[in-house]
N, C-alpha and C. Protein backbone atom coordinates (compact mmCIF):
# COMPACT_ATOMS: atom_id res chain seq x y z
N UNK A 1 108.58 88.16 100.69
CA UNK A 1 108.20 86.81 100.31
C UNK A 1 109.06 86.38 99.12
N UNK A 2 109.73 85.40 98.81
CA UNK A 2 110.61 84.45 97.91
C UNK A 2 109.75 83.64 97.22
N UNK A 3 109.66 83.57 96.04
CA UNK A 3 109.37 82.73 95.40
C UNK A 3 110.59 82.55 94.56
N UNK A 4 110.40 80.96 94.32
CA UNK A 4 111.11 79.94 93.91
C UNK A 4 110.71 79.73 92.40
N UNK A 5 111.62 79.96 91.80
CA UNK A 5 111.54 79.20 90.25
C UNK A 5 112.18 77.96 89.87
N UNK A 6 111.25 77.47 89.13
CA UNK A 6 112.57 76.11 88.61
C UNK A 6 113.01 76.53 87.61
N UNK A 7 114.07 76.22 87.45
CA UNK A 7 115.58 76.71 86.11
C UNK A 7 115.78 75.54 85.16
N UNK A 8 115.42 75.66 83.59
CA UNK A 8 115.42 74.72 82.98
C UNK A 8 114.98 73.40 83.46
N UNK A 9 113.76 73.73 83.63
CA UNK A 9 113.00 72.61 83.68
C UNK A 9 113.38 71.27 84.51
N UNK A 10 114.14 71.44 85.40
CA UNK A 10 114.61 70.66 86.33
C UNK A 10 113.55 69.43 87.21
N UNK A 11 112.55 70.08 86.82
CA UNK A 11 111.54 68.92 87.53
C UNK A 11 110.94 67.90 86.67
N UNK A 12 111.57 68.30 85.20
CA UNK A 12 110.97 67.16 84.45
C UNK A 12 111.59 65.91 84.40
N UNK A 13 111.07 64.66 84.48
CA UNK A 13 111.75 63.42 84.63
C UNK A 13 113.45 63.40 83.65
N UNK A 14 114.24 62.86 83.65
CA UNK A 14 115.37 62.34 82.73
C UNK A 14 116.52 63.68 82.96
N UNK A 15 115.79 64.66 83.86
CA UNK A 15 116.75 65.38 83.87
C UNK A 15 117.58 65.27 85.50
N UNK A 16 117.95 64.29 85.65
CA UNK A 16 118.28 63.91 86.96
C UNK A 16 120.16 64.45 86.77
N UNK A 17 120.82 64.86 88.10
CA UNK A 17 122.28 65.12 88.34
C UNK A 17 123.08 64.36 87.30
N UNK A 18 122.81 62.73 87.14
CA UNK A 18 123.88 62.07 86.05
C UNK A 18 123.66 62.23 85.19
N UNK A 19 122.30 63.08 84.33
CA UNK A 19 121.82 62.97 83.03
C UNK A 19 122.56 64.59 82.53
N UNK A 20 122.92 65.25 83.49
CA UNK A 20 123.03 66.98 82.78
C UNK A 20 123.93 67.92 83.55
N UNK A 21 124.51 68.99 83.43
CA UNK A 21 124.43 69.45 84.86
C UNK A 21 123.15 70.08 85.53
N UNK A 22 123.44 70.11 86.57
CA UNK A 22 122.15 71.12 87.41
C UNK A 22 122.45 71.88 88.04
N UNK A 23 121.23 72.80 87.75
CA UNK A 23 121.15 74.25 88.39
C UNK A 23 120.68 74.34 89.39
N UNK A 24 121.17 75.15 90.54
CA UNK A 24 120.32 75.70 91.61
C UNK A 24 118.78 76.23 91.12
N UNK A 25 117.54 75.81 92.05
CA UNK A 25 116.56 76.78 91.64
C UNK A 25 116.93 78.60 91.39
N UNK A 26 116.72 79.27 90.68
CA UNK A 26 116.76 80.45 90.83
C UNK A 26 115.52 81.42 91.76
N UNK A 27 116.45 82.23 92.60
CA UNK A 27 115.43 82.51 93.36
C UNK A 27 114.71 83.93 92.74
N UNK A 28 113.46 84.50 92.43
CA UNK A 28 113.25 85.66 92.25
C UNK A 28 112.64 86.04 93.70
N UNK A 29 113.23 87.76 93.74
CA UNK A 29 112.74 88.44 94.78
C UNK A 29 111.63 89.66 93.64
N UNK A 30 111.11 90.64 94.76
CA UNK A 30 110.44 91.88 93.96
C UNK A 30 111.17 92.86 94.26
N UNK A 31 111.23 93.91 92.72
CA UNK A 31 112.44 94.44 93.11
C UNK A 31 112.25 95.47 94.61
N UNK A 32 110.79 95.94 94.84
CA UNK A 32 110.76 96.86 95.83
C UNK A 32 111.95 96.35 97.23
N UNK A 33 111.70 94.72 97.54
CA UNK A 33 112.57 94.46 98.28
C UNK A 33 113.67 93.97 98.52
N UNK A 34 114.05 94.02 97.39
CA UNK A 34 115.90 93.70 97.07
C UNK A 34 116.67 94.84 97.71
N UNK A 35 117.51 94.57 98.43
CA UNK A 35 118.15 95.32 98.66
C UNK A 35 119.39 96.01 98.42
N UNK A 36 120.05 97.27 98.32
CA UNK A 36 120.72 97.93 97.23
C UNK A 36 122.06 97.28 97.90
N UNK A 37 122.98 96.86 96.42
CA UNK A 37 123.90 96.96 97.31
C UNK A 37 125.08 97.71 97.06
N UNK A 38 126.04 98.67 97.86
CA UNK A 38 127.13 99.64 97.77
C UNK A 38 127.61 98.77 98.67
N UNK A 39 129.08 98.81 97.75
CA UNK A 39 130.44 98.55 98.46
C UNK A 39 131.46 99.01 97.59
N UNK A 40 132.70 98.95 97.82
CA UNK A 40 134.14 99.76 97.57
C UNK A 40 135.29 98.80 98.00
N UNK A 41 135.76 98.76 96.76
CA UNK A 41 137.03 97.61 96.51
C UNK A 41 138.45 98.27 95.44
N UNK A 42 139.19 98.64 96.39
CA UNK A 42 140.47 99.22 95.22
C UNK A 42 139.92 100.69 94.61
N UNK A 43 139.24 101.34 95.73
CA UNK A 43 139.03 102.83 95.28
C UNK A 43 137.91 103.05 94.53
N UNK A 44 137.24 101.80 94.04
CA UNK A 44 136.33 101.81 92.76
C UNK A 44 134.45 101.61 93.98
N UNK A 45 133.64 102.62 93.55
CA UNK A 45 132.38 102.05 94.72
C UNK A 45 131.73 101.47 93.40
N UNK A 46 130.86 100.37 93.71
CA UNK A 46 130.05 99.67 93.40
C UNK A 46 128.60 99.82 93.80
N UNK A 47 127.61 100.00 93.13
CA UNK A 47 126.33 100.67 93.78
C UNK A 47 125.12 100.26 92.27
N UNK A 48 124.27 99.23 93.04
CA UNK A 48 123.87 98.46 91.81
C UNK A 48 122.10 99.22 91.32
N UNK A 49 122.53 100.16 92.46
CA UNK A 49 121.67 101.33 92.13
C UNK A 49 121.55 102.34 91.51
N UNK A 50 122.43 103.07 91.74
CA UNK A 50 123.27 104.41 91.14
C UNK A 50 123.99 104.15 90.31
N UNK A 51 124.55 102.82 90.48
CA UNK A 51 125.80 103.04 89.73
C UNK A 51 125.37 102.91 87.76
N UNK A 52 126.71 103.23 87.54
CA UNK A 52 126.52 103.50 85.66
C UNK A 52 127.09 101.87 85.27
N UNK A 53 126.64 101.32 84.11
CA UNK A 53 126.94 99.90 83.92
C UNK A 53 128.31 99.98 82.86
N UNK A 54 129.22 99.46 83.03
CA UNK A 54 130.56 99.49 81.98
C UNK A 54 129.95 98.33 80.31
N UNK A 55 129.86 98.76 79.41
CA UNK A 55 129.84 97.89 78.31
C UNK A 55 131.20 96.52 78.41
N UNK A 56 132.44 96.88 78.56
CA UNK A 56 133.04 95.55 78.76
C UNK A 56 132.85 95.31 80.04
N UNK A 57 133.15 95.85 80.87
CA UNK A 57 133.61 95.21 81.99
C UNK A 57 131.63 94.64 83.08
N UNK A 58 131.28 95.10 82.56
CA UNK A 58 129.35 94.78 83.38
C UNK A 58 129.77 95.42 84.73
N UNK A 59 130.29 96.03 84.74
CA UNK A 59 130.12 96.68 86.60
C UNK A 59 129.09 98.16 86.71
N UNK A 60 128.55 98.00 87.76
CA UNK A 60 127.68 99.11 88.25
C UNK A 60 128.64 100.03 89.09
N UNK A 61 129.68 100.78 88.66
CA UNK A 61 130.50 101.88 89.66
C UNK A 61 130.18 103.24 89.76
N UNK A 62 129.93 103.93 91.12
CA UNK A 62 129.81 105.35 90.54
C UNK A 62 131.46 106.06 90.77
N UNK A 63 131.53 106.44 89.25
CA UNK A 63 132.97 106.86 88.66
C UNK A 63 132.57 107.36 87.40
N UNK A 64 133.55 108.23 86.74
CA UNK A 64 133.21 108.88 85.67
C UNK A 64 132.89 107.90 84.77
N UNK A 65 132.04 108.08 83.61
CA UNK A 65 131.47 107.38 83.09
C UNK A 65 132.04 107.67 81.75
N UNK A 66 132.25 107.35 80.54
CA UNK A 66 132.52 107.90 78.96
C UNK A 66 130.89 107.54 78.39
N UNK A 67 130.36 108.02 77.63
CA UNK A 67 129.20 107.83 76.99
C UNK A 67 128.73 107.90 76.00
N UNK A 68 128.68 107.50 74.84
CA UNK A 68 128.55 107.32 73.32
C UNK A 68 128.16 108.41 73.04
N UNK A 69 128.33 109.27 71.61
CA UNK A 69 127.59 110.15 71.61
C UNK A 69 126.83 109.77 69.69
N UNK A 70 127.45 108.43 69.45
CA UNK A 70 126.81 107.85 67.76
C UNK A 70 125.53 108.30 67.95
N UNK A 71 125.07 108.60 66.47
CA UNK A 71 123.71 108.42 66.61
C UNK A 71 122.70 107.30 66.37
N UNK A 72 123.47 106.32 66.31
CA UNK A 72 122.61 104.78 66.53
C UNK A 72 123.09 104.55 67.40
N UNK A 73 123.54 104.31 68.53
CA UNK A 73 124.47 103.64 69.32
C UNK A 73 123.40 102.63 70.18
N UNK A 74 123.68 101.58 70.35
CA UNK A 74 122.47 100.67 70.75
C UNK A 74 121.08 100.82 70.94
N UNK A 75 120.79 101.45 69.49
CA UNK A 75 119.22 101.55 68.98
C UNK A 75 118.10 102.07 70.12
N UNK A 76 117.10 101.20 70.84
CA UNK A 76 116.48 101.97 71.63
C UNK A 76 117.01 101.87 73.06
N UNK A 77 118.17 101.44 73.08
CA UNK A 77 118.23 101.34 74.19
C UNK A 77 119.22 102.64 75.27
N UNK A 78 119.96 102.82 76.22
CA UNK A 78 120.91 104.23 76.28
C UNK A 78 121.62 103.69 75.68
N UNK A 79 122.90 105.37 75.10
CA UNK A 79 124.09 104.28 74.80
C UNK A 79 124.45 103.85 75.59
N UNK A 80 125.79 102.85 74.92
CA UNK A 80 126.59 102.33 75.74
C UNK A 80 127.87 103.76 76.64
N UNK A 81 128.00 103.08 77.86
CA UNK A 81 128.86 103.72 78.52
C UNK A 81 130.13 102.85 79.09
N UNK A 82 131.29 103.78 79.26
CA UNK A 82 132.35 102.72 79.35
C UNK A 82 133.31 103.22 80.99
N UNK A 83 133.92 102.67 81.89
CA UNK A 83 134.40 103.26 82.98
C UNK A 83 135.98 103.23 82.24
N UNK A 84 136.63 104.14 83.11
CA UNK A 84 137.89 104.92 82.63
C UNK A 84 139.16 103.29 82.74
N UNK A 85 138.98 102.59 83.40
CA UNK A 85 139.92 101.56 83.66
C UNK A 85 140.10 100.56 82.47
N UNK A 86 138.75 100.59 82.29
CA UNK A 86 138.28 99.52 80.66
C UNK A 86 138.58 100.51 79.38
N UNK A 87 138.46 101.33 79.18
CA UNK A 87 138.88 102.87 78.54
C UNK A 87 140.43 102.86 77.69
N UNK A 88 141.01 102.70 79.41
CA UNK A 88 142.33 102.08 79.21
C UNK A 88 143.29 101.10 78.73
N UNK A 89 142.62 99.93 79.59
CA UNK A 89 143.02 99.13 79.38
C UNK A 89 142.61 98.61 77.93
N UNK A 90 141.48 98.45 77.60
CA UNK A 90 141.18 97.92 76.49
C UNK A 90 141.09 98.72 75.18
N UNK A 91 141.33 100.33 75.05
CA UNK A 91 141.69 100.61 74.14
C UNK A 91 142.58 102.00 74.24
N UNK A 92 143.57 102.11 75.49
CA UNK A 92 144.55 103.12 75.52
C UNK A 92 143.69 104.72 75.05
N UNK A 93 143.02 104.47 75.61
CA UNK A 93 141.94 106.04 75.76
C UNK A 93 142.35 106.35 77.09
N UNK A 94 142.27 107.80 77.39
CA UNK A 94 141.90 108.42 78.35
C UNK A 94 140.61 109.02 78.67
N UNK A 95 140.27 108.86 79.85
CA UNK A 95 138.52 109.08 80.19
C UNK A 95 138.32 110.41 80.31
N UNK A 96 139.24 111.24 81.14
CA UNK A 96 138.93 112.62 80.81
C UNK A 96 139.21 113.05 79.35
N UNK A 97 139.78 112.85 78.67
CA UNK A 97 140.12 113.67 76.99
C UNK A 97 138.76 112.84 76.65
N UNK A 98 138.48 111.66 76.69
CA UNK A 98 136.80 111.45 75.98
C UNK A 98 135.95 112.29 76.50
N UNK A 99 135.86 112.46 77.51
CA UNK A 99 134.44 112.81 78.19
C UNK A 99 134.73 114.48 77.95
N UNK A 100 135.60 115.13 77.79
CA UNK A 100 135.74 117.05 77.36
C UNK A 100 135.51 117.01 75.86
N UNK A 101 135.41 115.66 75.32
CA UNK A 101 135.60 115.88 73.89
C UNK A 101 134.29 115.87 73.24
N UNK A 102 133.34 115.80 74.25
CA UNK A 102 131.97 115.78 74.02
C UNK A 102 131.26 115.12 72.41
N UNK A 103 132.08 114.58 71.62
CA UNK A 103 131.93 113.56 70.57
C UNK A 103 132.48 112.83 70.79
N UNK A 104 132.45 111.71 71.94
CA UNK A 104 133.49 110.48 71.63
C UNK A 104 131.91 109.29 71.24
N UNK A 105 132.75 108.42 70.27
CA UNK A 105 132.12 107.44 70.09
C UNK A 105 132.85 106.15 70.21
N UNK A 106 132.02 105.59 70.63
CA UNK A 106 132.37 104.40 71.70
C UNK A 106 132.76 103.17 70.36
N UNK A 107 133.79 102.16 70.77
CA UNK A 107 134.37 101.40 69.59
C UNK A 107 133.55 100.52 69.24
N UNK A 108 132.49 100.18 69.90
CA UNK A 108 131.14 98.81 68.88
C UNK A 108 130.68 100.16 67.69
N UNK A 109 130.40 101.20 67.89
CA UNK A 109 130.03 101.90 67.05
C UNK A 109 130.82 102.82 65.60
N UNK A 110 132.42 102.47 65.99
CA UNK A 110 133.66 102.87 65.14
C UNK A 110 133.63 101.68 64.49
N UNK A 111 133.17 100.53 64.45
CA UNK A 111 133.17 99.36 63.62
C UNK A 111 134.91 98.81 63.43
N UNK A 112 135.67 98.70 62.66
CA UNK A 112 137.24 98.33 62.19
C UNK A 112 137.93 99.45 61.81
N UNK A 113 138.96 99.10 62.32
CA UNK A 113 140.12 100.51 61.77
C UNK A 113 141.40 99.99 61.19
N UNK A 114 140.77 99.01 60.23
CA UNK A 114 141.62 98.50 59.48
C UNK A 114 141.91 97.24 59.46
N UNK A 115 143.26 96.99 58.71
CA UNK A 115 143.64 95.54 58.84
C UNK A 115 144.20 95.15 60.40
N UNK A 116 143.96 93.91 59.87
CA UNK A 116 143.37 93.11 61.81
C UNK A 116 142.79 93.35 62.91
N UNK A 117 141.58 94.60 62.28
CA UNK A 117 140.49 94.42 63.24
C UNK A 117 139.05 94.61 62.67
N UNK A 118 138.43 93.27 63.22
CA UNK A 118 137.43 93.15 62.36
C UNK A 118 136.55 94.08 62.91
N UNK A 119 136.45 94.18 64.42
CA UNK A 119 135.73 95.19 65.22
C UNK A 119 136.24 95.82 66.39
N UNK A 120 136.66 97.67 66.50
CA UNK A 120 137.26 98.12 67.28
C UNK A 120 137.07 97.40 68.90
N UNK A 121 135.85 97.37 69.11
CA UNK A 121 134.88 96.79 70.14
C UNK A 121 135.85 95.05 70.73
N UNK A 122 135.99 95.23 71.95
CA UNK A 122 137.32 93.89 72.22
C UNK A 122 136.76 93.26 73.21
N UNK A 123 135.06 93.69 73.72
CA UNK A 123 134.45 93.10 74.62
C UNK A 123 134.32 91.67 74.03
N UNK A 124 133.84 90.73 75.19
CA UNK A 124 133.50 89.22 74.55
C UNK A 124 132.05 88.87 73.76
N UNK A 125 131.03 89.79 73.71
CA UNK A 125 129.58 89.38 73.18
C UNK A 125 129.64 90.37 71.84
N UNK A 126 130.72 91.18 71.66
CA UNK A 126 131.11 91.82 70.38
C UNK A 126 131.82 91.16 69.40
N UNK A 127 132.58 90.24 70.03
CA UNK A 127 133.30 89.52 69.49
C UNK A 127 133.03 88.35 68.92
N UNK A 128 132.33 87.62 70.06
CA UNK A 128 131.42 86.71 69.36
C UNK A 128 130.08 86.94 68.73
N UNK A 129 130.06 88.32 68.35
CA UNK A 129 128.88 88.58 67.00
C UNK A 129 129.35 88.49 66.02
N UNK A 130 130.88 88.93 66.39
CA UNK A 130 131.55 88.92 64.93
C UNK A 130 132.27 87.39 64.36
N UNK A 131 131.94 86.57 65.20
CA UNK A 131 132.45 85.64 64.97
C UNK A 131 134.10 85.20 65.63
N UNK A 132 134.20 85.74 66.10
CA UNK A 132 135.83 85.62 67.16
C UNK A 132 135.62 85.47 68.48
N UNK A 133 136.93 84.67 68.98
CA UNK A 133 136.73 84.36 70.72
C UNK A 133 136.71 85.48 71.47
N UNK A 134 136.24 85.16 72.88
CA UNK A 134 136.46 86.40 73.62
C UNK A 134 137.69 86.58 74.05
N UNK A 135 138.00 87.68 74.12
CA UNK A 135 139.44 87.64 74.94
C UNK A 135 139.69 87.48 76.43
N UNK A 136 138.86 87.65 77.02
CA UNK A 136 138.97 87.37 78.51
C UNK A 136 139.80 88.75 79.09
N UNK A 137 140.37 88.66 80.21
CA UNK A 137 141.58 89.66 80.63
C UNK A 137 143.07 89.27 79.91
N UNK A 138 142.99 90.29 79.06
CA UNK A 138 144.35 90.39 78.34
C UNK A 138 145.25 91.07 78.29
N UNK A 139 145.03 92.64 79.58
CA UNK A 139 145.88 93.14 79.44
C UNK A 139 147.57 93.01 80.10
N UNK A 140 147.42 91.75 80.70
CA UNK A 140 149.06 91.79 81.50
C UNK A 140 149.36 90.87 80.38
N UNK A 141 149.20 90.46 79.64
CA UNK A 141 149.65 89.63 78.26
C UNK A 141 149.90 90.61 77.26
N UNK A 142 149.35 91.90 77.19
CA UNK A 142 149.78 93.21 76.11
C UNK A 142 150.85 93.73 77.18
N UNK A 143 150.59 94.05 77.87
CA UNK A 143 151.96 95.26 78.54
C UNK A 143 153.24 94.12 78.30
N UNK A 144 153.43 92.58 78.47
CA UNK A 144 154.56 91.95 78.49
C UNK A 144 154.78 92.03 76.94
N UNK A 145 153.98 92.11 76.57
CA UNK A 145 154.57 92.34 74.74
C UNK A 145 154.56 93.70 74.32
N UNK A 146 154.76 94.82 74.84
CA UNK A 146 154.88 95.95 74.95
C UNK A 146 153.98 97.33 74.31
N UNK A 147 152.84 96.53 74.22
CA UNK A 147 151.59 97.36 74.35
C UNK A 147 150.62 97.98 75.65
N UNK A 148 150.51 99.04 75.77
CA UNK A 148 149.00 99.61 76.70
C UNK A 148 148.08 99.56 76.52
N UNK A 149 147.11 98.57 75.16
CA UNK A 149 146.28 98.18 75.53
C UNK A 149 145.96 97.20 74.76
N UNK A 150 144.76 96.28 74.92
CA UNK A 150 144.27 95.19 74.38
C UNK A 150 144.25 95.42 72.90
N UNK A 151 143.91 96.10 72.30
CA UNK A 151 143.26 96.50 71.33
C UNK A 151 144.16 96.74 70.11
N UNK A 152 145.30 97.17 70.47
CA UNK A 152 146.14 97.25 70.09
C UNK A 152 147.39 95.72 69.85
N UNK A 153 146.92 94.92 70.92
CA UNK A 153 147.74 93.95 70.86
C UNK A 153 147.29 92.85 69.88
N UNK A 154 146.05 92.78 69.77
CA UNK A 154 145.15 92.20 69.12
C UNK A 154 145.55 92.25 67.64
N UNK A 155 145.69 93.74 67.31
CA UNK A 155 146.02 94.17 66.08
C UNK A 155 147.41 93.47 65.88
N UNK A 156 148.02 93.84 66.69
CA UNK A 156 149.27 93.26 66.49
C UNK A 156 149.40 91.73 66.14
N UNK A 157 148.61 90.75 67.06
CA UNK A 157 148.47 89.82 66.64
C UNK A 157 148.44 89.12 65.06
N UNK A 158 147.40 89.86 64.87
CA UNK A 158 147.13 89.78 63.54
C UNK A 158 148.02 90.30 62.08
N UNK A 159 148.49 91.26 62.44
CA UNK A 159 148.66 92.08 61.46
C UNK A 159 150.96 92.61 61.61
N UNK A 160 151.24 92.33 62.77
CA UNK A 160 152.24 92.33 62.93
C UNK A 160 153.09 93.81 63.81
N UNK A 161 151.88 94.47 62.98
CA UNK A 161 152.24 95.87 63.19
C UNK A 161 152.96 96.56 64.89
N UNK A 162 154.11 97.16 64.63
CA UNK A 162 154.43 97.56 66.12
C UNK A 162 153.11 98.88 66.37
N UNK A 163 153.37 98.68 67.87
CA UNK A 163 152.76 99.81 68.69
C UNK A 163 152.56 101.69 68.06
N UNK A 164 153.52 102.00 68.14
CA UNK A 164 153.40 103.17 67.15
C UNK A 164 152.72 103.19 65.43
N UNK A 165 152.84 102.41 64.75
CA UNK A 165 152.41 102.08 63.61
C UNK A 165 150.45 102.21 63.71
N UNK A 166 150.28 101.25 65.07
CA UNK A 166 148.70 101.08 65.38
C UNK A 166 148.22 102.56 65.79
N UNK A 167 148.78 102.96 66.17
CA UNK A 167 148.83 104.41 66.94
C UNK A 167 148.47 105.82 65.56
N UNK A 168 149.39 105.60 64.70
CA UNK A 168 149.40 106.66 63.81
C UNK A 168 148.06 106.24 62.76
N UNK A 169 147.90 104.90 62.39
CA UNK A 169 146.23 104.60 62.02
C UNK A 169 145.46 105.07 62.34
N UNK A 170 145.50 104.90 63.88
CA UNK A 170 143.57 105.10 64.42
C UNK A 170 143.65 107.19 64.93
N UNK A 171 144.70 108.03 64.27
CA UNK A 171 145.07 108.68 64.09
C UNK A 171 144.23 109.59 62.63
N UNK A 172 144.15 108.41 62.29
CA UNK A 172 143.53 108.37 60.57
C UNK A 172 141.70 109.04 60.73
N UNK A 173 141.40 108.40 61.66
CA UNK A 173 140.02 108.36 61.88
C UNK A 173 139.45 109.70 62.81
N UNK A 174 138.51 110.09 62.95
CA UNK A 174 137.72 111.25 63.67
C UNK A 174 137.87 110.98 65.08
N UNK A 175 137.79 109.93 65.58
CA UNK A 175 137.45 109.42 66.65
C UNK A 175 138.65 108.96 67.53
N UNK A 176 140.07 109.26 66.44
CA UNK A 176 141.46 109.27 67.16
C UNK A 176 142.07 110.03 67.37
N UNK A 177 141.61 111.55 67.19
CA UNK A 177 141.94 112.81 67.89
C UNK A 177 142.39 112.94 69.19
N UNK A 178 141.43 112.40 69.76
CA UNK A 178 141.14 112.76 71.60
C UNK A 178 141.84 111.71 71.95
């Protein structure tokens, strides 16, 4: 059975198509009868069941996972976990050297590693806590300026610094070992 919600109040007078935009009703189901869904796109399965949720990227994949090991790391909730592609791309980690290193801590929880970065963390709802835009997909805009990952380019942005320079910094820190 479907039940129907109204979405922002859509049935109240003045909120007509020329006055706002409008939303589709949202439909809620229960979860007993939602049904799961698995599929596989570019090697990666998707499984909104099983699968582990990426902190940047929001995907449900089952694939190795990286997994905070801070000891606050999003308070009561699990930590955050990150998939190896976002890992990459967004901060030139490798997923196996995190995940053998059995202390990796995840970059909302490394806070800044210096000048021009206010927060290691390059997701968009991190960013705009901190007060900065999101970046969207940025990494074919770092590899043409000759960085491997976001995070790094960012820095660069800011701060000028070449690629190796960013490299021997976060070098500096516990958490740039691995």
């Amino acid at each position: 059975d479907v039940k129907k919600v109204d979405y922002f109040g859509m049935d109240e007078p003045g909120h007509e198509a020329g006055d706002r935009r409008v939303r589709a009703p949202r439909v809620v189901r229960a979860t007993s009868n939602a049904p799961r869904a698995v599929f596989s796109v570019g090697g990666r399965v998707y499984d909104s069941e099983l699968g582990v949720t990426c902190h940047w990227c929001r995907q449900k994949t089952v694939e190795t996972h990286v997994t905070c090991t801070g000891a606050g790391c999003s308070g009561a909730r699990l930590p955050l976990a990150f998939c190896g592609m976002c890992l990459s791309n967004r901060h030139g980690e490798d997923i196996d050297d995190a995940v053998a290193s059995g202390c990796w801590e995840c970059p909302r929880c490394r806070g800044s590693c210096g000048d021009g970065c206010v927060t290691c963390c390059n997701c968009g709802p991190c960013r705009k806590k901190a007060g900065l835009t999101p970046t969207h997909q940025m990494i074919q805009l770092a590899r043409a300026h000759g960085f491997d990952n976001v995070h790094d380019y960012l820095v660069h942005r800011e701060t000028g610094e070449d690629a190796e320079t960013i490299a021997e910094r976060k070098l500096t820190f516990p958490w740039g070992k691995w």
